[in-house]
Protein backbone atom coordinates (compact mmCIF):
# COMPACT_ATOMS: atom_id res chain seq x y z
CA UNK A 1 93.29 115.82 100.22
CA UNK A 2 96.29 117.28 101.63
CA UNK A 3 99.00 114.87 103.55
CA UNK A 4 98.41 111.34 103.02
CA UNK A 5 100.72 108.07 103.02
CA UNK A 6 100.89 104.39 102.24
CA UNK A 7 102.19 101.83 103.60
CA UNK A 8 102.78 98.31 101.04
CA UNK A 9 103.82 95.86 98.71
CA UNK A 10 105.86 97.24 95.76
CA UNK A 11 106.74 95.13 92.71
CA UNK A 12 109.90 96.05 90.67
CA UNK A 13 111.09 93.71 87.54
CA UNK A 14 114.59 94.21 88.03
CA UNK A 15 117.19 92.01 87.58
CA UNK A 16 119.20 92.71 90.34
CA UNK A 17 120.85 90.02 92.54
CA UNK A 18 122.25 92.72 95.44
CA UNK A 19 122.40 92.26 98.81
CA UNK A 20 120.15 95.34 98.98
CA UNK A 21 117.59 94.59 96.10
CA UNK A 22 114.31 92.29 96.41
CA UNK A 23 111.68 92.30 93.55
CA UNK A 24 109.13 92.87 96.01
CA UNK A 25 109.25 94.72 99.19
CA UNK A 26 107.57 96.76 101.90
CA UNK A 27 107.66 100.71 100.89
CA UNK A 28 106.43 103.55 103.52
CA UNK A 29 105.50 106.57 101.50
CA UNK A 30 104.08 109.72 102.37
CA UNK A 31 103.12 112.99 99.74
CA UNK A 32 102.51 116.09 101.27
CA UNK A 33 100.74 119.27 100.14
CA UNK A 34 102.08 122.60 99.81
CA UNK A 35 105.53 120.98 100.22
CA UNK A 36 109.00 122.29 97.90
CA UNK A 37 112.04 120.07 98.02
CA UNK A 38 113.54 121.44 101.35
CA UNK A 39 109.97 120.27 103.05
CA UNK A 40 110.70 116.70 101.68
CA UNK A 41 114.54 116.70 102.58
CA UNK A 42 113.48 117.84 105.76
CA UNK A 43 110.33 115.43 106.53
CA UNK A 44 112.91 112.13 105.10
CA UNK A 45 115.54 112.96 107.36
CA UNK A 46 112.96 113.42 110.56
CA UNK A 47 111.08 110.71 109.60
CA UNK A 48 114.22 108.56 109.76
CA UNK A 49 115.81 110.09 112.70
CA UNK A 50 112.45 109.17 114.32
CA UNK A 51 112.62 105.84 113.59
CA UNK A 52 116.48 105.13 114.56
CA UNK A 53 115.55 107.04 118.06
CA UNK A 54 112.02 105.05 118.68
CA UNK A 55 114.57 101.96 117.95
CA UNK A 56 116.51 102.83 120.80
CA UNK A 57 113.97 103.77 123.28
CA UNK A 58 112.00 101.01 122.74
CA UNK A 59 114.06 98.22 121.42
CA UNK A 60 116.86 97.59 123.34
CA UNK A 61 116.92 94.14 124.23
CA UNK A 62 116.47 93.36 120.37
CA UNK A 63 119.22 95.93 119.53
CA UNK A 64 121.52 95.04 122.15
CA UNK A 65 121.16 91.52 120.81
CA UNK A 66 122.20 92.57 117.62
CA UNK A 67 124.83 94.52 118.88
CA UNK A 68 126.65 91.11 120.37
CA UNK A 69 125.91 88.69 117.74
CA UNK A 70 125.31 90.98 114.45
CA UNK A 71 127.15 93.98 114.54
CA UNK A 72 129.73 95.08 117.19
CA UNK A 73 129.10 98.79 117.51
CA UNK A 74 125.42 98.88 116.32
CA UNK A 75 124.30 101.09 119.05
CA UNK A 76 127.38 103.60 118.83
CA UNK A 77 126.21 103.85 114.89
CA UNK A 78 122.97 104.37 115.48
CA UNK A 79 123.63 107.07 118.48
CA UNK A 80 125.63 108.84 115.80
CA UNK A 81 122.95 109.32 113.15
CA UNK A 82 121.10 111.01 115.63
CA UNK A 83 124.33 113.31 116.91
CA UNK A 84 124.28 115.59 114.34
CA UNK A 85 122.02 116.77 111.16
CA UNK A 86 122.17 115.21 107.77
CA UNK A 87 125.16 116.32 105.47
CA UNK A 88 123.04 117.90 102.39
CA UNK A 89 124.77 117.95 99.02
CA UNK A 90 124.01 118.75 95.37
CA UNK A 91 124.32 116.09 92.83
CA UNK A 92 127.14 118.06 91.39
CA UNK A 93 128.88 118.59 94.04
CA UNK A 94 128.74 115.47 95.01
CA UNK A 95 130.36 113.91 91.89
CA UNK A 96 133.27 116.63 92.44
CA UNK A 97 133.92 115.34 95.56
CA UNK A 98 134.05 111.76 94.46
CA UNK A 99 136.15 112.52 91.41
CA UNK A 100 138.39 114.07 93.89
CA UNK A 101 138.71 110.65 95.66
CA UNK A 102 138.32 108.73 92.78
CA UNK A 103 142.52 108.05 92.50
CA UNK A 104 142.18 106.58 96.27
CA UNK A 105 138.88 105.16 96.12
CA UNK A 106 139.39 102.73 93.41
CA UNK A 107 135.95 102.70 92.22
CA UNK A 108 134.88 99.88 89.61
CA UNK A 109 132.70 102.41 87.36
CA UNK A 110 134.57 105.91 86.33
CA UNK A 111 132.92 108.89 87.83
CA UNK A 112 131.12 111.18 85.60
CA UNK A 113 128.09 113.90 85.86
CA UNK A 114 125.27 112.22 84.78
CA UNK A 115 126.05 108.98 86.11
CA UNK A 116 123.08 107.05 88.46
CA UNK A 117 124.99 106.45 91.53
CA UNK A 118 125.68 103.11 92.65
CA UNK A 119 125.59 101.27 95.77
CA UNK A 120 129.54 102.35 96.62
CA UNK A 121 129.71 106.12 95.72
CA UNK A 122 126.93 106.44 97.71
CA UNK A 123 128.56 103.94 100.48
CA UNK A 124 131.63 106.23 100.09
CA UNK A 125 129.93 109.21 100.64
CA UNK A 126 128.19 108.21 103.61
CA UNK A 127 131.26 106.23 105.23
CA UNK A 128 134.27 107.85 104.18
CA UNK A 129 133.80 112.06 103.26
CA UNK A 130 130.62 112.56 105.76
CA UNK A 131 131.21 109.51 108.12
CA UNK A 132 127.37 110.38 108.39
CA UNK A 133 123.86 109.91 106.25
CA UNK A 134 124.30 112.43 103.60
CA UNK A 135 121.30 113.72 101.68
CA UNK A 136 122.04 114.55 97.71
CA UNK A 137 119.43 116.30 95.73
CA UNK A 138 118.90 117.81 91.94
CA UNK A 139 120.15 114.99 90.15
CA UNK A 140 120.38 115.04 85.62
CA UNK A 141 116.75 115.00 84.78
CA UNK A 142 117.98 112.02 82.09
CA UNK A 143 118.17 109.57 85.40
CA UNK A 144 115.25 110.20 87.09
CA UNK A 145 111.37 109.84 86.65
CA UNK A 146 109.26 112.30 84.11
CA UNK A 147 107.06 113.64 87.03
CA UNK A 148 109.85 115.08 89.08
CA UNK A 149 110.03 119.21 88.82
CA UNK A 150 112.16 120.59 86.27
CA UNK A 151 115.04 122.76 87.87
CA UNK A 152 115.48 126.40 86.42
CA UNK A 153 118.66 125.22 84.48
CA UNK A 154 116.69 122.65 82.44
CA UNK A 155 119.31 119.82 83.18
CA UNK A 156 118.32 119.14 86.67
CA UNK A 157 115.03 118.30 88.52
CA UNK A 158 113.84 118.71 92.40
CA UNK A 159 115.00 115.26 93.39
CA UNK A 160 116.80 114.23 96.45
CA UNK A 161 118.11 110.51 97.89
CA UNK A 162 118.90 110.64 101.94
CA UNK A 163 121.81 108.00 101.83
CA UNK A 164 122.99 105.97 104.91
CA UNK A 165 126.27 104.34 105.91
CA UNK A 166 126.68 100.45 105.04
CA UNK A 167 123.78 100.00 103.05
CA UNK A 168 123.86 103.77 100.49
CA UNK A 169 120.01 104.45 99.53
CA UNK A 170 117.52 104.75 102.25
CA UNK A 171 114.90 106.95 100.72
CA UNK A 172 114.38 108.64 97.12
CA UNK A 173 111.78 111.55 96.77
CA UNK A 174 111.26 115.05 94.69
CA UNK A 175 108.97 117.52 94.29
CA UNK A 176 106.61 116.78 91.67
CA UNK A 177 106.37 118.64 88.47
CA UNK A 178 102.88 120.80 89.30
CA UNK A 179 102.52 122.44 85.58
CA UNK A 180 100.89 120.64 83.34
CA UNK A 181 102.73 121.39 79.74
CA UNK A 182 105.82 120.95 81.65
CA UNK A 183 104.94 117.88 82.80
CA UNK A 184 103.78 116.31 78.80
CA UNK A 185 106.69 118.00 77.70
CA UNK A 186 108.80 115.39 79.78
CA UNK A 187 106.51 112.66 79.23
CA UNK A 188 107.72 113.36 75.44
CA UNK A 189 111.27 113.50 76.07
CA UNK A 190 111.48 110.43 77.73
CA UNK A 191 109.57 108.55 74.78
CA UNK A 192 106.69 107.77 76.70
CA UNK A 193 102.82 107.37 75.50
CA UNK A 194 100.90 110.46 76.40
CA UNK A 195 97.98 108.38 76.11
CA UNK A 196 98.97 106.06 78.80
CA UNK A 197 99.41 108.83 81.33
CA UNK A 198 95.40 110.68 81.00
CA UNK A 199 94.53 109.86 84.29
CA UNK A 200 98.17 111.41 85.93
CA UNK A 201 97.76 114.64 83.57
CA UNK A 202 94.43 115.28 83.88
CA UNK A 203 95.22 115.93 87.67
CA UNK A 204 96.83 119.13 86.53
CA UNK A 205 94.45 119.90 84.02
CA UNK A 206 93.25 122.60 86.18
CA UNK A 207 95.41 123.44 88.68
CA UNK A 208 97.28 121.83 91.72
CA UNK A 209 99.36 123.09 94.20
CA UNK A 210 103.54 122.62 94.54
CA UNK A 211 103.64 119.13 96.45
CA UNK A 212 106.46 116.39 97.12
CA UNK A 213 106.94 113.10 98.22
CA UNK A 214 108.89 109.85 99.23
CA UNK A 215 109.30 106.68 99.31
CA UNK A 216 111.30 104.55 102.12
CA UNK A 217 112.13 101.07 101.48
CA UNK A 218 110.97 99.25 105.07
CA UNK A 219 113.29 96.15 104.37
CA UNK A 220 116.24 98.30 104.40
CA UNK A 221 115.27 100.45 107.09
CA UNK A 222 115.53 96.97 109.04
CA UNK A 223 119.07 97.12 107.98
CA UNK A 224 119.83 100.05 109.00
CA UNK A 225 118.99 99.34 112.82
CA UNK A 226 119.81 95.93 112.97
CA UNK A 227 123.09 95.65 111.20
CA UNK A 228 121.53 93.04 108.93
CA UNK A 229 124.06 92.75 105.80
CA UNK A 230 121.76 90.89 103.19
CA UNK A 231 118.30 92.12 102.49
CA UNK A 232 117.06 88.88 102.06
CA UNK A 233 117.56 88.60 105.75
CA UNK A 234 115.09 90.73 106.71
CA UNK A 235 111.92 89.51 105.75
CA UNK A 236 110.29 85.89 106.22
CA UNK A 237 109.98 84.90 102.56
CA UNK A 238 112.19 86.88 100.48
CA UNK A 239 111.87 87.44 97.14
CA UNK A 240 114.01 88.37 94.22
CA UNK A 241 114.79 87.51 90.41
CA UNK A 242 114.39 83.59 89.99
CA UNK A 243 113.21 82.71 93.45
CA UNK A 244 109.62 83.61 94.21
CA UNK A 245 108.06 81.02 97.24
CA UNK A 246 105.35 80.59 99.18
């Protein structure tokens, strides 16, 4: 198999009450063959670009609609992800540019390297240093999943978010970790069973070629193009920690 994708329900057990969190959701996500970590930056931020532009082509009653009684300049944001490329920005770099706003910003968590990034440093990135989606990539290996590839400086792996104005994460992806002792050795470190994991390892237990993928959640993709503020908003029957219906 070489390029394949899904298209589903995805389940998380989070307790998050956001207005960009639901515990289950719609996820498009593609893994591709062959592919290093510039492939996957670059397939995310055509992929979304795709979507935004198929929007306008073929949308625009719906848009325009949500242009008058949703957001007022919907169209003119969407126009301008499509003006320009992607800003693309290292983890690190990223957090020196947000402790460099940090006295102005008035953020409610301190920045730090090694932080996860919330919901408005990556809204801040996005809407007020880029004033554009902004993809950031090798984050600390302690804050993301064991099977993404270990960077040569052992404190970073291949990972990479594509972030969008108003709403932050769009899309999370890396290049997978393709060696197999590599790959237990992080399995260890993060305290996890070995055992549990045969299936996953065995896949490299003779081989396997540098691949990547990513996963786009669809609900917030609606966001994106409709202006849509709450996530519960975009889907008939919504749900999320203590409300499950239907």
């Amino acid at each position: 198999m070489s390029d394949v994708y899904t298209f589903g329900p995805t389940f998380r057990a989070e307790n998050s009450h956001t207005s960009r969190h639901l515990a289950e959701f719609w996820m498009v996500e593609p893994e591709i063959a062959f592919a290093t970590l510039e492939d996957n930056m670059n397939v995310a931020e055509a992929y979304v670009r795709f979507c935004v532009q198929w929007v306008l082509e073929n949308c625009r009653a719906d848009i325009a609609w949500f242009a008058r009684n949703q957001e007022e300049g919907l169209i003119e944001r969407l126009k301008n992800i499509l003006a320009e490329p992607f800003a693309r920005v290292s983890y690190t770099e990223a957090i020196e540019m947000l402790q460099e706003e940090e006295k102005n910003a008035n953020f409610k968590e301190k920045v730090y390297w090694g932080m996860d990034l919330g919901s408005e440093q990556e809204r801040y990135l996005t809407e007020k240093i880029f004033k554009k989606p902004c993809i950031v990539f090798n984050y600390p290996k302690e804050i993301k999943a064991f099977y993404m590839k270990l960077n040569e400086d052992g404190k970073t792996v291949r990972a990479m978010d594509v972030l969008v104005p108003k709403i932050g994460e769009l899309v999370g992806g890396s290049q997978r970790e393709d060696d197999r002792e590599r790959l237990d050795a992080m399995i260890e470190e993060k305290r996890l069973d070995l055992k549990a994991y045969w299936w996953y390892r065995e896949l490299r237990e003779y081989g396997t070629m540098p691949h990547a993928g990513f996963g786009l959640g669809f609900e917030r993709l609606v966001m994106l193009v409709t202006g849509i503020e709450n996530i519960r908003d975009t889907i008939p029957y919504p749900r999320y920690p203590g409300h499950a219906e239907f």
